[in-house]
Protein backbone atom coordinates (compact mmCIF):
# COMPACT_ATOMS: atom_id res chain seq x y z
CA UNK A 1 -66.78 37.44 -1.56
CA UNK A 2 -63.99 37.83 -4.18
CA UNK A 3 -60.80 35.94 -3.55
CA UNK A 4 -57.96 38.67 -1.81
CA UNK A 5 -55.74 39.44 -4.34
CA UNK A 6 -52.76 37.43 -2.87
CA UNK A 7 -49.55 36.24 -4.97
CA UNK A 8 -48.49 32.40 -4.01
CA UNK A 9 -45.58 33.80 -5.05
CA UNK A 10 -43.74 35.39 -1.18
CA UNK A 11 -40.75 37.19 -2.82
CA UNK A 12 -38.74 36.30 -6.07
CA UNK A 13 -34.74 36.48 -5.74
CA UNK A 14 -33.61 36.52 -9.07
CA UNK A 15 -34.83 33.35 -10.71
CA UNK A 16 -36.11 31.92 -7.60
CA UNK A 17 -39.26 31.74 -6.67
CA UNK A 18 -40.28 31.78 -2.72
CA UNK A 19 -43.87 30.41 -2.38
CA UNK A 20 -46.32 31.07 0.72
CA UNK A 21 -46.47 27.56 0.84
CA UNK A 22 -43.33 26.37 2.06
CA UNK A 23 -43.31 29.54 4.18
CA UNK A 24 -45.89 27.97 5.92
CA UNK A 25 -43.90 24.61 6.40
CA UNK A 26 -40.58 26.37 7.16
CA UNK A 27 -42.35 28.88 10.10
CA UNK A 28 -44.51 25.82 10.75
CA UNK A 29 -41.30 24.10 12.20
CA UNK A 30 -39.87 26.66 13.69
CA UNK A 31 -42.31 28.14 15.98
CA UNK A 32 -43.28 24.48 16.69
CA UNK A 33 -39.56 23.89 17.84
CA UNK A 34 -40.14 27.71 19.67
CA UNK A 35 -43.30 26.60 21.50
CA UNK A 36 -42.03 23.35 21.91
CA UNK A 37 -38.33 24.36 23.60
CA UNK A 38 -40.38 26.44 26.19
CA UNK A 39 -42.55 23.29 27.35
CA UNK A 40 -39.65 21.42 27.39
CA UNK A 41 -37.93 23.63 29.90
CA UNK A 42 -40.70 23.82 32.07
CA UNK A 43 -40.51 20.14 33.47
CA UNK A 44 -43.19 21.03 36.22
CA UNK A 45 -45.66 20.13 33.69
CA UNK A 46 -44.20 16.96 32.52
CA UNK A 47 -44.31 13.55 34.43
CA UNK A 48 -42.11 12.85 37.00
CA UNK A 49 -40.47 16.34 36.13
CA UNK A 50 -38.90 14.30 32.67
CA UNK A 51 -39.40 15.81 29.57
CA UNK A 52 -39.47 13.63 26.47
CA UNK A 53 -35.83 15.20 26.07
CA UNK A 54 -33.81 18.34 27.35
CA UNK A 55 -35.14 21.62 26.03
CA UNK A 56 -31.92 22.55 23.77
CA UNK A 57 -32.19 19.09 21.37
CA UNK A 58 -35.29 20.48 20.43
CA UNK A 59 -33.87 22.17 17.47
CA UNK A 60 -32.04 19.01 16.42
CA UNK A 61 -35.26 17.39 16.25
CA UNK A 62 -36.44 20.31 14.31
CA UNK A 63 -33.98 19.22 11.81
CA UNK A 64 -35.68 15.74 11.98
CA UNK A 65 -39.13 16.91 11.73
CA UNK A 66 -38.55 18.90 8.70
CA UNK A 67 -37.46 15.61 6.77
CA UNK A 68 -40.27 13.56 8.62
CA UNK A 69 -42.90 16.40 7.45
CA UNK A 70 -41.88 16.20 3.44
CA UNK A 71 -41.18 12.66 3.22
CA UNK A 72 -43.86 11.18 4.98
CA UNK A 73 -46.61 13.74 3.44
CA UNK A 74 -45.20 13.00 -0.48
CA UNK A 75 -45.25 8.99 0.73
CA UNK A 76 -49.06 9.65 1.89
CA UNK A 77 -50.00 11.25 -1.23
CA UNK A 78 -48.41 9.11 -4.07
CA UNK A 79 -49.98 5.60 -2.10
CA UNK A 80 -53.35 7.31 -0.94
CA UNK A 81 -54.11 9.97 -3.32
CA UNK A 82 -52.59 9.11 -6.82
CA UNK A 83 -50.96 5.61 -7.38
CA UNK A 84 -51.90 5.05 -10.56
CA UNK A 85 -50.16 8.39 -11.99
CA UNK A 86 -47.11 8.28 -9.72
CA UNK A 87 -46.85 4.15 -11.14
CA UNK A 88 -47.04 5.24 -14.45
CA UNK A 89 -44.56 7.90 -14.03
CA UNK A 90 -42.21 6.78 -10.91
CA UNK A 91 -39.77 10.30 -11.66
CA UNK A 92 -42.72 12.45 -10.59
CA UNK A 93 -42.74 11.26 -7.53
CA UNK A 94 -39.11 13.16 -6.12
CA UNK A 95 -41.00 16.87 -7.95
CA UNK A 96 -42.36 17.88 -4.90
CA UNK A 97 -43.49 21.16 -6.49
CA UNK A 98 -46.98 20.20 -7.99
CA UNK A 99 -48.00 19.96 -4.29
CA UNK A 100 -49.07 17.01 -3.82
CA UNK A 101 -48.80 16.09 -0.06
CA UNK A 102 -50.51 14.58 2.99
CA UNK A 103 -51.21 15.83 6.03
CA UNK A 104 -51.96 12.56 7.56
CA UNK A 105 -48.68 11.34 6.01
CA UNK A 106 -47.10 14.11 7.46
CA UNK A 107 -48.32 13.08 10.60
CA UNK A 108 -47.69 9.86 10.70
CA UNK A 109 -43.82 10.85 9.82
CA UNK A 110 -43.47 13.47 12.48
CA UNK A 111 -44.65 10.74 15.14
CA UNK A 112 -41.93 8.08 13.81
CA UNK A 113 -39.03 10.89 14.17
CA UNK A 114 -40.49 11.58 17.15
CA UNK A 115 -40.50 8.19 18.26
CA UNK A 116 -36.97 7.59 17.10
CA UNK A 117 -35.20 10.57 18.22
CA UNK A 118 -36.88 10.43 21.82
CA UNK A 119 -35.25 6.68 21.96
CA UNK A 120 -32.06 7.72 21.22
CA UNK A 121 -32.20 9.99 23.98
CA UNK A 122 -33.85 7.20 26.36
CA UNK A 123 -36.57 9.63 26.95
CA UNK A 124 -40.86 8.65 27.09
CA UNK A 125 -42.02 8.22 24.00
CA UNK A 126 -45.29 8.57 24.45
CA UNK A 127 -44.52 12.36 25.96
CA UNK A 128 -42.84 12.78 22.63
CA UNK A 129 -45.68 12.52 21.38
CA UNK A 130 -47.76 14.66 23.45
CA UNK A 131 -45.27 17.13 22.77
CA UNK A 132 -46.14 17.19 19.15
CA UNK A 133 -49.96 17.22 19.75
CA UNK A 134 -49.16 20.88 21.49
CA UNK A 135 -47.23 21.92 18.68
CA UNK A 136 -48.43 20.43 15.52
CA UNK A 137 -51.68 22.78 15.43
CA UNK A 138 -49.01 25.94 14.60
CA UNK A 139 -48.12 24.12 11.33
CA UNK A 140 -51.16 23.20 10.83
CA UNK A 141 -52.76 26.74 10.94
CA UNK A 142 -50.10 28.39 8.82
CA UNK A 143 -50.29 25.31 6.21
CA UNK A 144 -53.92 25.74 5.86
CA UNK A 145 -53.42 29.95 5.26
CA UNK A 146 -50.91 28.70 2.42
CA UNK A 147 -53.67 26.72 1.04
CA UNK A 148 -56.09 29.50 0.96
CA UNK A 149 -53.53 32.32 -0.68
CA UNK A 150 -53.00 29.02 -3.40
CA UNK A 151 -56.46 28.67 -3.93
CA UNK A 152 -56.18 24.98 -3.64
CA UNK A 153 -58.37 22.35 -1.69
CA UNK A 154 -61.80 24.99 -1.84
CA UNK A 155 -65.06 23.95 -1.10
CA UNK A 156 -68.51 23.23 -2.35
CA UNK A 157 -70.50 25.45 -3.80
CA UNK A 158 -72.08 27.65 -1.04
CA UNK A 159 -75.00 30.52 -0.84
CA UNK A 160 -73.11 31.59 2.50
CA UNK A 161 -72.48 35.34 2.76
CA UNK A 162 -68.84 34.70 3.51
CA UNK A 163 -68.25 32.14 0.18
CA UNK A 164 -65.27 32.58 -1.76
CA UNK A 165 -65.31 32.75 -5.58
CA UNK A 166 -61.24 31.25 -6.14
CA UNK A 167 -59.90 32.62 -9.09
CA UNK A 168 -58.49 28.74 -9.96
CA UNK A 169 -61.96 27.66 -10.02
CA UNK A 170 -63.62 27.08 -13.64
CA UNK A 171 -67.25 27.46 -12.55
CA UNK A 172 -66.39 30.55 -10.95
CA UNK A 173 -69.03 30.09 -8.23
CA UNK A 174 -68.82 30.79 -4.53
CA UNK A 175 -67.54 28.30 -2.38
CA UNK A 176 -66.79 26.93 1.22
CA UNK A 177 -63.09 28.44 1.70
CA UNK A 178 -62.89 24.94 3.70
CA UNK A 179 -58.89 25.59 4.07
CA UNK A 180 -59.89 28.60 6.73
CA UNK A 181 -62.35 26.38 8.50
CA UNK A 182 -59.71 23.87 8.78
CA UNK A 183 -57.14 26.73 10.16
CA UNK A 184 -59.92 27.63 12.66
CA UNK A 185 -60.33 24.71 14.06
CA UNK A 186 -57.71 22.23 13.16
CA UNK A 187 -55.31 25.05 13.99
CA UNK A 188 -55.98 27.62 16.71
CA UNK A 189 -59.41 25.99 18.53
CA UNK A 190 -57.20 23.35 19.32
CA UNK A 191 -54.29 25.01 19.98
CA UNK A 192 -56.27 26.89 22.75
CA UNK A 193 -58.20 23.26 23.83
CA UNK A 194 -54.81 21.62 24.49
CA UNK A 195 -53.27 24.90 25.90
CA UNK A 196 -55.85 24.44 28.72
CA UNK A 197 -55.12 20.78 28.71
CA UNK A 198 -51.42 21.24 29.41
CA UNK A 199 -51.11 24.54 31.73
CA UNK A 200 -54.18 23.94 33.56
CA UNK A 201 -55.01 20.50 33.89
CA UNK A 202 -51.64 19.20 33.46
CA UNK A 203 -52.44 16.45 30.81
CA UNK A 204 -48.50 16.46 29.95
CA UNK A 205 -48.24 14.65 33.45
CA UNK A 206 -49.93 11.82 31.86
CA UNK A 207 -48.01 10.50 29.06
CA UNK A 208 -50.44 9.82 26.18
CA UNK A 209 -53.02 12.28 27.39
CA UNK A 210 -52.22 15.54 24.85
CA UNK A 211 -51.18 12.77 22.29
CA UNK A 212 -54.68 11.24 21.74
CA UNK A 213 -56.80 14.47 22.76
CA UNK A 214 -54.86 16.19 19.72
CA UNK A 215 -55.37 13.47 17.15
CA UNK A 216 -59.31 13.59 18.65
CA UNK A 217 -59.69 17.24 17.92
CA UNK A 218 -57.92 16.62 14.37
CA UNK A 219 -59.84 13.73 13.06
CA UNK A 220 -63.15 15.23 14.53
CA UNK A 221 -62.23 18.84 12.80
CA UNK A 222 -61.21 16.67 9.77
CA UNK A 223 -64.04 14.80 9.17
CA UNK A 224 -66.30 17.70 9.31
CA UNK A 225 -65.19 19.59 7.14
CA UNK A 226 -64.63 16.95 4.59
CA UNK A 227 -68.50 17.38 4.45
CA UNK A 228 -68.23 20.93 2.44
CA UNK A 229 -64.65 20.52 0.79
CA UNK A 230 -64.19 18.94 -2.71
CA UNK A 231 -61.84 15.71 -3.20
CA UNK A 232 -59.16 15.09 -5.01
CA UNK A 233 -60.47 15.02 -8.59
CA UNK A 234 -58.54 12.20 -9.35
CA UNK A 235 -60.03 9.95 -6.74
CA UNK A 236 -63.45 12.00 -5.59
CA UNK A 237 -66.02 10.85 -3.74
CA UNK A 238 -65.71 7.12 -1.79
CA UNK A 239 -67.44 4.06 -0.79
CA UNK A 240 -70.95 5.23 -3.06
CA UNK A 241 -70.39 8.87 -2.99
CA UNK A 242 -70.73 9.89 0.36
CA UNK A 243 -67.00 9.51 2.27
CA UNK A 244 -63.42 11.42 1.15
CA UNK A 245 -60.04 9.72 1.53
CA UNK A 246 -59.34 12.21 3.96
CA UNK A 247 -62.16 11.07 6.47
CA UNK A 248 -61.18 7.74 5.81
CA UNK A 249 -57.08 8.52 6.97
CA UNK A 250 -58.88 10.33 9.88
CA UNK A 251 -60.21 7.08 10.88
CA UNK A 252 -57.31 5.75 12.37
CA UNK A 253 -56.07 8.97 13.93
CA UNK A 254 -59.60 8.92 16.10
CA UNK A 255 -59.45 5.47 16.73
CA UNK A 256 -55.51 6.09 17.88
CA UNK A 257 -56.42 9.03 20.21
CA UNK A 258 -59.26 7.45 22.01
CA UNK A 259 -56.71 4.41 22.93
CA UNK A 260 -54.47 7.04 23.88
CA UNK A 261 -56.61 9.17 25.78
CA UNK A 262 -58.00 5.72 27.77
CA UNK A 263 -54.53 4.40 28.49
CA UNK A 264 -53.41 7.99 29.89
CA UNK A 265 -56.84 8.17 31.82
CA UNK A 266 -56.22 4.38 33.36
CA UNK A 267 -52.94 5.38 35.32
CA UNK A 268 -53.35 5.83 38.76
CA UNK A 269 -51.13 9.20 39.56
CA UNK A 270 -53.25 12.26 39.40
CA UNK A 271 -52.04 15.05 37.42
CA UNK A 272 -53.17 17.69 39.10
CA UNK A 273 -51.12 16.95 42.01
CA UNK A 274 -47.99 19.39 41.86
């Protein structure tokens, strides 16, 4: 298949130059914080009737996650994906514009903001995070569509009918377009998995619950498709060839859901009970 012909580029005012990209990150937020604000307000799905925090702060929180999201993804790259470079030349690492970010680190700063702003509200903290297992698969999904239309983070080669040849690529050969598997399943399977989790079996009622099956689905959906997309050229293959860096960050994100998933599992309410 030939790669759409798609600019990076959204819309240009004057000098300034809009990219798909943080499109993606900007909408990612905000329908997060929209999806987010209407499970809030519907405290019949939460425990004990107590959301994390009332349904308006969500946008301040938006605010919160939008710093979490950029610092903690840059943080995640420069340690994990580049050192060396980023040691060598410690000025590069405030140009966020080559790219280079995490989405485990941007994980792992959404949950501390999370964490932190639910505190200072003397909400759960653990339904914090449950709240951003049901809305972190809407970033996600648009973030992953931004990678495609850059043509960044492709696959292996592929004899698949529906390979992409990416116009960045030098080989010019058809590959895995690995960022739409992730959007597929990182992004709207789960979405619909913990949809069912939290209207119809009421996981939100067990603080923990959405948390852990969320970072489940991710690191499972992550993992896999590690198998068919390229690493980072600078660091490629791990541990004799046959591991990514991004399996190995997913690691700790399964490990952290099944914990989750068995402390929300161990409490005696029922959840189903209205």
């Amino acid at each position: 298949m030939p790669f759409p012909d798609i600019d990076p580029v959204a819309f240009a005012i004057g000098p300034f130059a809009v990219r798909w990209y943080a499109l993606a990150y900007l909408f990612g937020v905000l329908l997060g914080a929209g999806y987010g604000y209407l499970l809030l307000r519907n405290e019949r799905l939460w425990h004990r009737g107590a959301p994390p925090f009332p349904a308006k702060d969500v946008w301040d929180f938006a605010f919160w996650a939008m710093l979490a999201i950029v610092v903690g993804g840059r943080a995640f790259y420069v340690l994990f994906y580049n050192l060396p470079y980023y040691s060598q030349n410690p000025l590069e690492i405030f140009n966020t514009l080559d790219g280079g970010m995490s989405y485990h680190g941007g994980m792992a700063g959404l949950m501390l903001a999370a964490i932190l702003f639910t505190r200072s509200r003397g909400g759960n903290w653990l339904s914090s995070l449950d709240l951003l297992g049901a809305v972190a698969t809407i970033g996600i999904f648009l973030g992953r569509l931004a990678n495609f239309i850059n043509a960044e983070l492709y696959g292996a080669p592929t004899d698949a009918p529906w390979g992409v040849v990416f116009p960045t690529d030098p080989l010019q050969v058809a590959r895995h377009p690995s960022q739409l598997y992730e959007a597929v399943l990182e992004g709207l399977v789960l979405f619909l998995v913990i949809r069912i989790a939290t209207h119809v079996l009421y996981a939100l009622r067990k603080p923990g619950l959405v948390a852990g099956i969320f970072a489940i689905g991710y690191a499972l959906a992550r993992i896999l498709v590690e198998f068919v997309r390229l690493p980072d050229i600078q660091l490629g293959y791990l541990y004799g060839g046959w591991l990514t860096m991004g399996q190995v960050l997913s690691l700790p994100i399964l490990l952290g859901g099944l914990i989750l998933v068995i402390h929300a599992a161990s409490r005696r309410e029922n959840p189903l009970r209205p």
